[in-house]
C-alpha atoms as a PDB file:
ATOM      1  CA  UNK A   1      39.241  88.830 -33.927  1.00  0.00           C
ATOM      2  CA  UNK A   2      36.046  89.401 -31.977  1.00  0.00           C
ATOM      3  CA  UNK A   3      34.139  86.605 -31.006  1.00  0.00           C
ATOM      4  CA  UNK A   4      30.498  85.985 -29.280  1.00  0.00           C
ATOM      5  CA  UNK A   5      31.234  85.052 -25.894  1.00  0.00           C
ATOM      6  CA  UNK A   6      28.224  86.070 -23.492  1.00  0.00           C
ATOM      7  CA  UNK A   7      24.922  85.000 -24.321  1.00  0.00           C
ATOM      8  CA  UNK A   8      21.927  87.326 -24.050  1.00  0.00           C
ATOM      9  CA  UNK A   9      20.234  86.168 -21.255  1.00  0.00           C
ATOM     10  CA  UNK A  10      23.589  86.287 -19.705  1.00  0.00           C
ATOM     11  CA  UNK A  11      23.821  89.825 -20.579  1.00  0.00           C
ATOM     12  CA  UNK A  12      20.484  90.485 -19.665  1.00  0.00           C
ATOM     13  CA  UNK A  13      20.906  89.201 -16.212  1.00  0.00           C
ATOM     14  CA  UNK A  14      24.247  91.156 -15.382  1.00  0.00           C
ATOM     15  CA  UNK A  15      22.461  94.447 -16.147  1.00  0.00           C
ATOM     16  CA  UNK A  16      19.291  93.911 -14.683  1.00  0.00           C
ATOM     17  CA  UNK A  17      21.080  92.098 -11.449  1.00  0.00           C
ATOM     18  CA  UNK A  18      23.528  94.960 -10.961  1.00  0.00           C
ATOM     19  CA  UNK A  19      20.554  97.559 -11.287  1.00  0.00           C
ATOM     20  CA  UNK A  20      18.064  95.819  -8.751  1.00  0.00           C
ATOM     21  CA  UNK A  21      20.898  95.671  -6.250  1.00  0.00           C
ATOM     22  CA  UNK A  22      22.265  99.433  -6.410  1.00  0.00           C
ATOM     23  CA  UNK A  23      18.695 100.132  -6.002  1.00  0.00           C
ATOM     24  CA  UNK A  24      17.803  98.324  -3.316  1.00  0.00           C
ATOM     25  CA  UNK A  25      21.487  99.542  -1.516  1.00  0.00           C
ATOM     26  CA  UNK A  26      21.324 102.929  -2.623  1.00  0.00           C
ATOM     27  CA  UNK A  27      17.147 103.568  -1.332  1.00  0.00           C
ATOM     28  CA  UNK A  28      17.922 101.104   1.884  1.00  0.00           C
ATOM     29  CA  UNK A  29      20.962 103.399   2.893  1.00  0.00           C
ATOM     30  CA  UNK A  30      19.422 107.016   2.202  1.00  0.00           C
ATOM     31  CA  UNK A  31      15.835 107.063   2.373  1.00  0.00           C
ATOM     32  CA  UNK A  32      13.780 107.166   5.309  1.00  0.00           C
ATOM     33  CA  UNK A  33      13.356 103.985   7.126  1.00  0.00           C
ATOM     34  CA  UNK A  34       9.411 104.960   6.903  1.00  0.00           C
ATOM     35  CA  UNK A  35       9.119 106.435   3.528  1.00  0.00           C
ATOM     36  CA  UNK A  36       7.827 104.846   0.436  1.00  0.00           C
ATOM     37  CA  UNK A  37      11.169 104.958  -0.841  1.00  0.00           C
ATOM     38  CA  UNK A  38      12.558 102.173   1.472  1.00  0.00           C
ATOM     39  CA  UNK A  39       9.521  99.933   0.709  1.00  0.00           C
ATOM     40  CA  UNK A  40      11.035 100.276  -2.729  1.00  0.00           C
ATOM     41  CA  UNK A  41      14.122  99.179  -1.403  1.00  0.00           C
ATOM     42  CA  UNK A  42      12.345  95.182  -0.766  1.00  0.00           C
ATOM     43  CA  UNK A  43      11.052  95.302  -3.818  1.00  0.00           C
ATOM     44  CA  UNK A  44      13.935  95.779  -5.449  1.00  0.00           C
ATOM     45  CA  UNK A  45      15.403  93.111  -3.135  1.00  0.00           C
ATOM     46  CA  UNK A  46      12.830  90.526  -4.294  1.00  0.00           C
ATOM     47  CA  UNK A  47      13.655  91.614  -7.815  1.00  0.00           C
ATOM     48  CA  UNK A  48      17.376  90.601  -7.220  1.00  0.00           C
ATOM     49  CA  UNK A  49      16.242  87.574  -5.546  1.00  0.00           C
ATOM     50  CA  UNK A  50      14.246  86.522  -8.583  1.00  0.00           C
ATOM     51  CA  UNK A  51      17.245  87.217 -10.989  1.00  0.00           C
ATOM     52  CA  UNK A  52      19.804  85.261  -8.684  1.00  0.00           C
ATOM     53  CA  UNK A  53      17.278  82.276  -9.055  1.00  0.00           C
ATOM     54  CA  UNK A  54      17.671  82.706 -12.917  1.00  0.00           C
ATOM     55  CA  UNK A  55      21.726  82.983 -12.632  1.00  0.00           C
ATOM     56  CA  UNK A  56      21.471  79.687 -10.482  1.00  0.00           C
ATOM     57  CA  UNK A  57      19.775  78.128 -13.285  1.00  0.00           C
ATOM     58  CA  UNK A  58      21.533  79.606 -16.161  1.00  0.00           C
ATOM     59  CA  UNK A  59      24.472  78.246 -14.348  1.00  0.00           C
ATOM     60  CA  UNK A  60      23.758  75.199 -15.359  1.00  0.00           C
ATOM     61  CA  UNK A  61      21.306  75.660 -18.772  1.00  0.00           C
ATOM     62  CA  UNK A  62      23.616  78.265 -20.629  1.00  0.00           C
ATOM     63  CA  UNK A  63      26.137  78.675 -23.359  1.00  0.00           C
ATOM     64  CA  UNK A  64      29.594  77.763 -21.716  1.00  0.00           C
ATOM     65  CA  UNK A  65      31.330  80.722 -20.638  1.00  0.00           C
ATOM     66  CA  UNK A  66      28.033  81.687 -19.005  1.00  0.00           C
ATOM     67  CA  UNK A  67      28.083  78.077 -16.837  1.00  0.00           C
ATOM     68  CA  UNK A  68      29.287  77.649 -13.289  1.00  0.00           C
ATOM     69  CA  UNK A  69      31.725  74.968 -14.247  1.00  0.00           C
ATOM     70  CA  UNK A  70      33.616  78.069 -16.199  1.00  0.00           C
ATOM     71  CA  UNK A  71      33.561  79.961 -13.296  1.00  0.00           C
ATOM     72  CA  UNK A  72      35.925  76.815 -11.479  1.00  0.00           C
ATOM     73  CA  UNK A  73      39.070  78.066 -10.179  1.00  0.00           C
ATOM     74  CA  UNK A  74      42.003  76.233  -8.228  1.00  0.00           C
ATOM     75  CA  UNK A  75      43.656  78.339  -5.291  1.00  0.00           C
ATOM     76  CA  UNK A  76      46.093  78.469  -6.843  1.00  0.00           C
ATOM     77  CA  UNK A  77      45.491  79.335 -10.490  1.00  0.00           C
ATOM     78  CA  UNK A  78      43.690  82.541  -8.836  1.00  0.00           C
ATOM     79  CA  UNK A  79      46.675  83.357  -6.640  1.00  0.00           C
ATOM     80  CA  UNK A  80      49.010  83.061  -9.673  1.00  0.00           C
ATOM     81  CA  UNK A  81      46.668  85.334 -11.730  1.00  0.00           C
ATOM     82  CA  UNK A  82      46.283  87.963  -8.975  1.00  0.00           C
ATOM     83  CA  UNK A  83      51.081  87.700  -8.714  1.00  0.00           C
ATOM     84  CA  UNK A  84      50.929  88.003 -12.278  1.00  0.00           C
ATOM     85  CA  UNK A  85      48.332  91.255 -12.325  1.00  0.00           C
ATOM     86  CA  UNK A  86      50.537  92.759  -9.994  1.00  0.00           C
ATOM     87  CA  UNK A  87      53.557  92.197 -12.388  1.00  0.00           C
ATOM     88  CA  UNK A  88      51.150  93.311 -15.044  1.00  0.00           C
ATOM     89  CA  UNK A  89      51.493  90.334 -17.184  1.00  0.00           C
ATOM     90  CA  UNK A  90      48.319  88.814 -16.387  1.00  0.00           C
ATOM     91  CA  UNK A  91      46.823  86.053 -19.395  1.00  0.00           C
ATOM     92  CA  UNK A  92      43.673  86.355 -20.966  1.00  0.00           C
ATOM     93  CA  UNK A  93      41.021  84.754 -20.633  1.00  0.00           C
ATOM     94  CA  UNK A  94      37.863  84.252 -23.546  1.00  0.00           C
ATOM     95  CA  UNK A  95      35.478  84.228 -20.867  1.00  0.00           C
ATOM     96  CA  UNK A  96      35.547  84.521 -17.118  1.00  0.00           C
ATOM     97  CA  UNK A  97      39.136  84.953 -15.512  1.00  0.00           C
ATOM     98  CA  UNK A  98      40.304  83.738 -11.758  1.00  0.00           C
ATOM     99  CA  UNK A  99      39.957  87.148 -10.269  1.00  0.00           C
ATOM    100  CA  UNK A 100      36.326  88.077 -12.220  1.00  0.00           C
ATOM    101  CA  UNK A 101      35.145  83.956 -11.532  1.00  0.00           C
ATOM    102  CA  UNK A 102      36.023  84.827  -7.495  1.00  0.00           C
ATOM    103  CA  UNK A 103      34.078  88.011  -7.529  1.00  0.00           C
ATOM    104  CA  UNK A 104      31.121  86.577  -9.517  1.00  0.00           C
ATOM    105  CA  UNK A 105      31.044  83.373  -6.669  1.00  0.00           C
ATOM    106  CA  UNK A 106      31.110  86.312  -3.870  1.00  0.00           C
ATOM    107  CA  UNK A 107      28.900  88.620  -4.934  1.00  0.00           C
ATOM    108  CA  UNK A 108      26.464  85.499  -6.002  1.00  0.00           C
ATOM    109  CA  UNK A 109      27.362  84.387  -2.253  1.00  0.00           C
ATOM    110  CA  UNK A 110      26.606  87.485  -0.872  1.00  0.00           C
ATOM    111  CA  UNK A 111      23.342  88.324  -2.431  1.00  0.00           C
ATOM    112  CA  UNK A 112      22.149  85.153  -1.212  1.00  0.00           C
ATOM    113  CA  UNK A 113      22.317  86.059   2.117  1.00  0.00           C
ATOM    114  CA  UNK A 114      21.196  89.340   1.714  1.00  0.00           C
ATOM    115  CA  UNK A 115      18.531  88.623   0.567  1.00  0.00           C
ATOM    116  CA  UNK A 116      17.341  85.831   2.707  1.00  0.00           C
ATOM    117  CA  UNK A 117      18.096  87.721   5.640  1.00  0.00           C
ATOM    118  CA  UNK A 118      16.235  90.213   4.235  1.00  0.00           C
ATOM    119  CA  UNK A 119      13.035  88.214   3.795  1.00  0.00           C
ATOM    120  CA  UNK A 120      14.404  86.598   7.663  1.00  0.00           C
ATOM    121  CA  UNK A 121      13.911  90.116   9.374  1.00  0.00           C
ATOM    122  CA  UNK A 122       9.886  89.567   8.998  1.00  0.00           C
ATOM    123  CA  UNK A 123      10.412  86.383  11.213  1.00  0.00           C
ATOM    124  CA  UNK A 124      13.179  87.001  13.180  1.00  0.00           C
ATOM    125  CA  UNK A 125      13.443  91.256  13.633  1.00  0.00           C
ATOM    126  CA  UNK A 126      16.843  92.478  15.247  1.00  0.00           C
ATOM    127  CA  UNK A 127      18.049  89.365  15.584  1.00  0.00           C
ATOM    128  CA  UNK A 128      18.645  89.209  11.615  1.00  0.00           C
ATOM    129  CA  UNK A 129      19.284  93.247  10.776  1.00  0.00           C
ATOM    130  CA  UNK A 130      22.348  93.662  12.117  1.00  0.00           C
ATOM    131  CA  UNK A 131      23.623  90.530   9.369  1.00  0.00           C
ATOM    132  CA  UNK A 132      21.648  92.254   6.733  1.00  0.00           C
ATOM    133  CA  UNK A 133      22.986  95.356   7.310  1.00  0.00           C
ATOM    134  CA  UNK A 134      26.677  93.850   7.402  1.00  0.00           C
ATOM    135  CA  UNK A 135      26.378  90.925   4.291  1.00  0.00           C
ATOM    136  CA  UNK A 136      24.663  93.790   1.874  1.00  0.00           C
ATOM    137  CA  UNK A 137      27.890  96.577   2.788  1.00  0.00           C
ATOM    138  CA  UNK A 138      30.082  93.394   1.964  1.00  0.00           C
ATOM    139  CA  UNK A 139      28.240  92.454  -1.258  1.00  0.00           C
ATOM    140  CA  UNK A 140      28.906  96.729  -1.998  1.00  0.00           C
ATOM    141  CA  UNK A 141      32.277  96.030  -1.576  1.00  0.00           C
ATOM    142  CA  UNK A 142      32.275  93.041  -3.731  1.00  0.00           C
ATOM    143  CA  UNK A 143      30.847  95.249  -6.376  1.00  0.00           C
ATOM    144  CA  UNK A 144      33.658  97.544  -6.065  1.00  0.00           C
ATOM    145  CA  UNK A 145      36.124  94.865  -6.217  1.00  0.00           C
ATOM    146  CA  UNK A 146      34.352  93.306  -9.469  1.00  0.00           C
ATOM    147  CA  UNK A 147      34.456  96.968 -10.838  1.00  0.00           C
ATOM    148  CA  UNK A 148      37.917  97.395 -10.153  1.00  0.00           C
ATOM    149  CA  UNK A 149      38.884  94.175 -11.489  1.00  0.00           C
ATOM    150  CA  UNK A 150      36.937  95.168 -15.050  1.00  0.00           C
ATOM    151  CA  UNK A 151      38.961  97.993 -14.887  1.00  0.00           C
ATOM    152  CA  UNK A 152      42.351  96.692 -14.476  1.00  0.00           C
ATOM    153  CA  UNK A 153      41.720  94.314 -16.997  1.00  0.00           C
ATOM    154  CA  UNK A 154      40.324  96.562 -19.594  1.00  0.00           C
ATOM    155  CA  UNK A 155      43.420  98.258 -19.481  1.00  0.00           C
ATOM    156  CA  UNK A 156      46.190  95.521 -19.426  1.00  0.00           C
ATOM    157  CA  UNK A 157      44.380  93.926 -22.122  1.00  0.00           C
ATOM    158  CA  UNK A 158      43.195  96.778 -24.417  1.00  0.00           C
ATOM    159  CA  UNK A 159      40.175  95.081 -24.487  1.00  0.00           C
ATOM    160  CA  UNK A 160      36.695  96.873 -23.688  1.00  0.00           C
ATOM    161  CA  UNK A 161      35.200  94.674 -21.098  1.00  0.00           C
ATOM    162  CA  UNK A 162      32.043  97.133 -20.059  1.00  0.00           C
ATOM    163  CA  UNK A 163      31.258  97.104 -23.872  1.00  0.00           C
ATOM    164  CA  UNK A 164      31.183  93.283 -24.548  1.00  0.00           C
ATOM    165  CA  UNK A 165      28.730  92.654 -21.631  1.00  0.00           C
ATOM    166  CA  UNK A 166      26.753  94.775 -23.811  1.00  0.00           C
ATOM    167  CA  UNK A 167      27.443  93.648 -27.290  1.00  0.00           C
ATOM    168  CA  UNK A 168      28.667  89.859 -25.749  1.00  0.00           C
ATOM    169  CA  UNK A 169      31.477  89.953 -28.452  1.00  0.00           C
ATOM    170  CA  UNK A 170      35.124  90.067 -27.219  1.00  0.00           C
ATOM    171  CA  UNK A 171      39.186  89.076 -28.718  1.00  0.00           C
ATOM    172  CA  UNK A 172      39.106  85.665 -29.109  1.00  0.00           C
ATOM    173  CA  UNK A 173      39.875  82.418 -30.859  1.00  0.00           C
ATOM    174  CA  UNK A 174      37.206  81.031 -32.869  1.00  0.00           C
ATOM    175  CA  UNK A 175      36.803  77.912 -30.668  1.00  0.00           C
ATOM    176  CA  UNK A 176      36.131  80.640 -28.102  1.00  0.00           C
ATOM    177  CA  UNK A 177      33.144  81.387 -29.338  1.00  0.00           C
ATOM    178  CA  UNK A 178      29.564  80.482 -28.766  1.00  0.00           C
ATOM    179  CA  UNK A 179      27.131  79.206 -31.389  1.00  0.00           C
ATOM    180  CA  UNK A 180      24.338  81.567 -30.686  1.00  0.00           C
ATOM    181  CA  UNK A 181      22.935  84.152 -28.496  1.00  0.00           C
ATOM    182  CA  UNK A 182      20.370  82.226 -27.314  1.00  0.00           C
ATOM    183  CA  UNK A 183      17.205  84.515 -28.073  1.00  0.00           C
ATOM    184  CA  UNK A 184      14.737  82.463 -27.238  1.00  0.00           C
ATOM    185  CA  UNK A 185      15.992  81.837 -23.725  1.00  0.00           C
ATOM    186  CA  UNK A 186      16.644  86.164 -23.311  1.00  0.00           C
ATOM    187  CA  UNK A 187      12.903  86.235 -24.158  1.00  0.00           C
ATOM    188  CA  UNK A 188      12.085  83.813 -21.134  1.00  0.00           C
ATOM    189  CA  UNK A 189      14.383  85.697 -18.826  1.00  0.00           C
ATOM    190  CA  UNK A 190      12.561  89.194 -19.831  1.00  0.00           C
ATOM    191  CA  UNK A 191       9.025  87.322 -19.277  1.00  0.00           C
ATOM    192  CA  UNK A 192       9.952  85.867 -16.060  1.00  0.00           C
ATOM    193  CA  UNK A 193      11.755  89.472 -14.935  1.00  0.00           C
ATOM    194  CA  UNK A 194       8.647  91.514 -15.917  1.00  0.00           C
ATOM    195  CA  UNK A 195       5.800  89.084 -14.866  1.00  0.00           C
ATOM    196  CA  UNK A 196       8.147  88.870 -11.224  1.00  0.00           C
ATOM    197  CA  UNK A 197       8.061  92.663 -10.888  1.00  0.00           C
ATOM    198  CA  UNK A 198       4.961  92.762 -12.051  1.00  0.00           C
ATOM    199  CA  UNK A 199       3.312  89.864  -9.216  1.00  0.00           C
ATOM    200  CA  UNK A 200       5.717  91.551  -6.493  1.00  0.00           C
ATOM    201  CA  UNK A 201       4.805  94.795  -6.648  1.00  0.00           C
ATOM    202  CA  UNK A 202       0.801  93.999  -7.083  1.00  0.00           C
ATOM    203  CA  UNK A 203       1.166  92.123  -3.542  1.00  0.00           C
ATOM    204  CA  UNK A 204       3.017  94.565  -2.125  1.00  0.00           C
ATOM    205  CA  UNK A 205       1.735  96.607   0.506  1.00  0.00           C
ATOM    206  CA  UNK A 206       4.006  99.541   1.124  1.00  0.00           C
ATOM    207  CA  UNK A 207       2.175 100.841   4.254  1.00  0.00           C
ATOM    208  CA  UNK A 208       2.637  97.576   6.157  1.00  0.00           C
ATOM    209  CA  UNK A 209       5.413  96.160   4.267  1.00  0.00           C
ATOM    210  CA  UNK A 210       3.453  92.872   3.640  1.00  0.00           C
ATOM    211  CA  UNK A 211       3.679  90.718   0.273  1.00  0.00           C
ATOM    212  CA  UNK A 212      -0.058  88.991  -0.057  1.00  0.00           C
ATOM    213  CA  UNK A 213       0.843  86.501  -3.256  1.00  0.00           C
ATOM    214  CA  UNK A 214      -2.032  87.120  -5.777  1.00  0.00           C
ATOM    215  CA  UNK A 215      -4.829  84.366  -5.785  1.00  0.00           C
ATOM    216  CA  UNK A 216      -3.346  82.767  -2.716  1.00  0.00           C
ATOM    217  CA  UNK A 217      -3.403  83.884   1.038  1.00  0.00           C
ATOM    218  CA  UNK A 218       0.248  83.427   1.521  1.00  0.00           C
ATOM    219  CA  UNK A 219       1.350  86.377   3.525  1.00  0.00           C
ATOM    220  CA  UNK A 220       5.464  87.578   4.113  1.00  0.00           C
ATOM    221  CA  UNK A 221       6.721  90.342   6.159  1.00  0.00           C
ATOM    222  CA  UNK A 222       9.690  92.348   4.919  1.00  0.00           C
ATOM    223  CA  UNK A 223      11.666  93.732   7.460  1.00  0.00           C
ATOM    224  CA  UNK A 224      10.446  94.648  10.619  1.00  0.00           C
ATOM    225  CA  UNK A 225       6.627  95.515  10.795  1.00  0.00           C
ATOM    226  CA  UNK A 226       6.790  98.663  13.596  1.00  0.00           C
ATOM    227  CA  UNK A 227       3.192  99.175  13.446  1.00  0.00           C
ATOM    228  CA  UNK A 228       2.233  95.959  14.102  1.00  0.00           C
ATOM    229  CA  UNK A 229       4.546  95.953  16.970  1.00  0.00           C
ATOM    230  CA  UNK A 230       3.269  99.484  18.564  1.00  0.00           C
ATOM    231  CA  UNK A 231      -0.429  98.043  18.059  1.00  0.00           C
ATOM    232  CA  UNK A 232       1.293  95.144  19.974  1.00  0.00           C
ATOM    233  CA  UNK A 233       2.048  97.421  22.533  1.00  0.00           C
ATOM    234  CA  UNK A 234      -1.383  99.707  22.915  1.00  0.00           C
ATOM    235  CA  UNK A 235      -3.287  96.587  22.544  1.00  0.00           C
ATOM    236  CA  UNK A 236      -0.676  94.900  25.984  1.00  0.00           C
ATOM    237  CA  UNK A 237      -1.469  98.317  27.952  1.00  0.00           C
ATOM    238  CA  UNK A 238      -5.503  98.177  26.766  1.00  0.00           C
ATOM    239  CA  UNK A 239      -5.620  94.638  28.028  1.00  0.00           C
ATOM    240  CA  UNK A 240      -3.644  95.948  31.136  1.00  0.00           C
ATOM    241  CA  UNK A 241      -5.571  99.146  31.680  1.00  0.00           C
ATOM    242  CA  UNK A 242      -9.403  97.074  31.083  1.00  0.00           C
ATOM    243  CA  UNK A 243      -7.805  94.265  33.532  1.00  0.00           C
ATOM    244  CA  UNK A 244      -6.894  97.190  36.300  1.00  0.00           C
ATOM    245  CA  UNK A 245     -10.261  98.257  35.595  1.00  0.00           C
ATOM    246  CA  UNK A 246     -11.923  94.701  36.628  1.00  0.00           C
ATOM    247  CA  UNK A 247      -9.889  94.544  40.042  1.00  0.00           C
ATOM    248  CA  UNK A 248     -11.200  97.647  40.972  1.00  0.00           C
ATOM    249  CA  UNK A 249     -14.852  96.896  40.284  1.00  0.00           C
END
């Protein structure tokens, strides 16, 4: 019998957390490096950055499949699941299962460091890219895995996973399920995502790649600033050129 097992805000986040990261992979791999596509690219990264913050407190705050204490594993529970996938005779699980709970703490892992390296580029330049660059194709990769994984299960188990992230009902026992959907909470979670796009992309400047916080002269970098660093340059052979210029007189 189906059950309500994912929460809304749970829901909410998956959709609007897998979106802001394709985006942000997707325009950071393809568009120009100079285009106001890429720009897009950050701000889609601060988007995901403000959802993980969510996830980290609906870990704790949410209905109980949607809490990190579901998403608790052994070693070996997850190896046995993965032997017994292979043999196709893999158990089912209400909520969260070994393989999807190790995905979920990846990708959650991964984004992380995406996108604080991302924001660390504007401090530390080179030095941070080349980890960007690698953690974000891992966290791809972790998608695919996830993906898989839904997959796999949706057909072992007859059961529609895509479609109960959507409708947050799945086969279950009644002590399965969850009391509510948790409305008011989704309504938070859409405030908080709009008013964060909203704030982000009003400070963003897409020419210099700067993020001035509204009402507050907080200034970040994203990525590296080339400009700045070419009027680095011109202003070092100015100062050089006006210096030759004094020796002379």
């Amino acid at each position: 019998m189906k059950q309500l097992i994912w929460d809304l805000p749970t829901r909410l986040f998956h959709w609007t957390f897998a979106g802001s990261i394709l985006a942000a992979f997707a325009l950071g791999k393809f568009a120009n490096e100079h285009s106001t596509l890429f720009a897009l690219h950050m701000i889609f990264g601060a988007l995901a950055g403000l959802m993980l913050l969510w996830r980290i407190f609906w870990g704790f705050a949410g209905s109980k499949h949607s809490k990190f204490k579901d998403l608790l594993f052994s070693p070996r529970a997850i190896f046995e699941y993965f032997a017994n996938v292979f043999r196709g005779k893999a158990q089912y699980f209400a909520g969260h299962n070994p393989g999807g709970a190790l995905s979920v703490w990846i990708m959650l892992g991964l984004a992380l460091v995406s996108v604080a390296t991302g924001i660390g580029m504007g401090f530390f330049g080179e030095a941070v890219e080349e980890v960007h660059e690698v953690v974000t194709t891992l966290l791809i990769f972790a998608v695919a895995f996830h993906i898989t994984g839904v997959i796999v299960a949706t057909i072992m188990h007859n059961e529609p996973y895509p479609i109960a992230m959507i409708t947050g009902k799945k086969t279950a026992q009644s002590d399965e399920s969850i009391s509510s959907t948790r409305p008011i909470s989704a309504a938070v979670f859409l405030v908080i995502a709009i008013a964060g796009m909203t704030y982000i992309t009003k400070g963003f400047d897409l020419a210099t790649r700067t993020f001035h916080a509204p009402g507050t002269s907080f200034i970040l970098k994203f990525g590296e600033n080339e400009k700045e660093e070419g009027g680095g340059e011109t202003e070092n052979a100015e100062n050089s050129k006006d210096s030759d210029d004094d020796d002379d007189d």
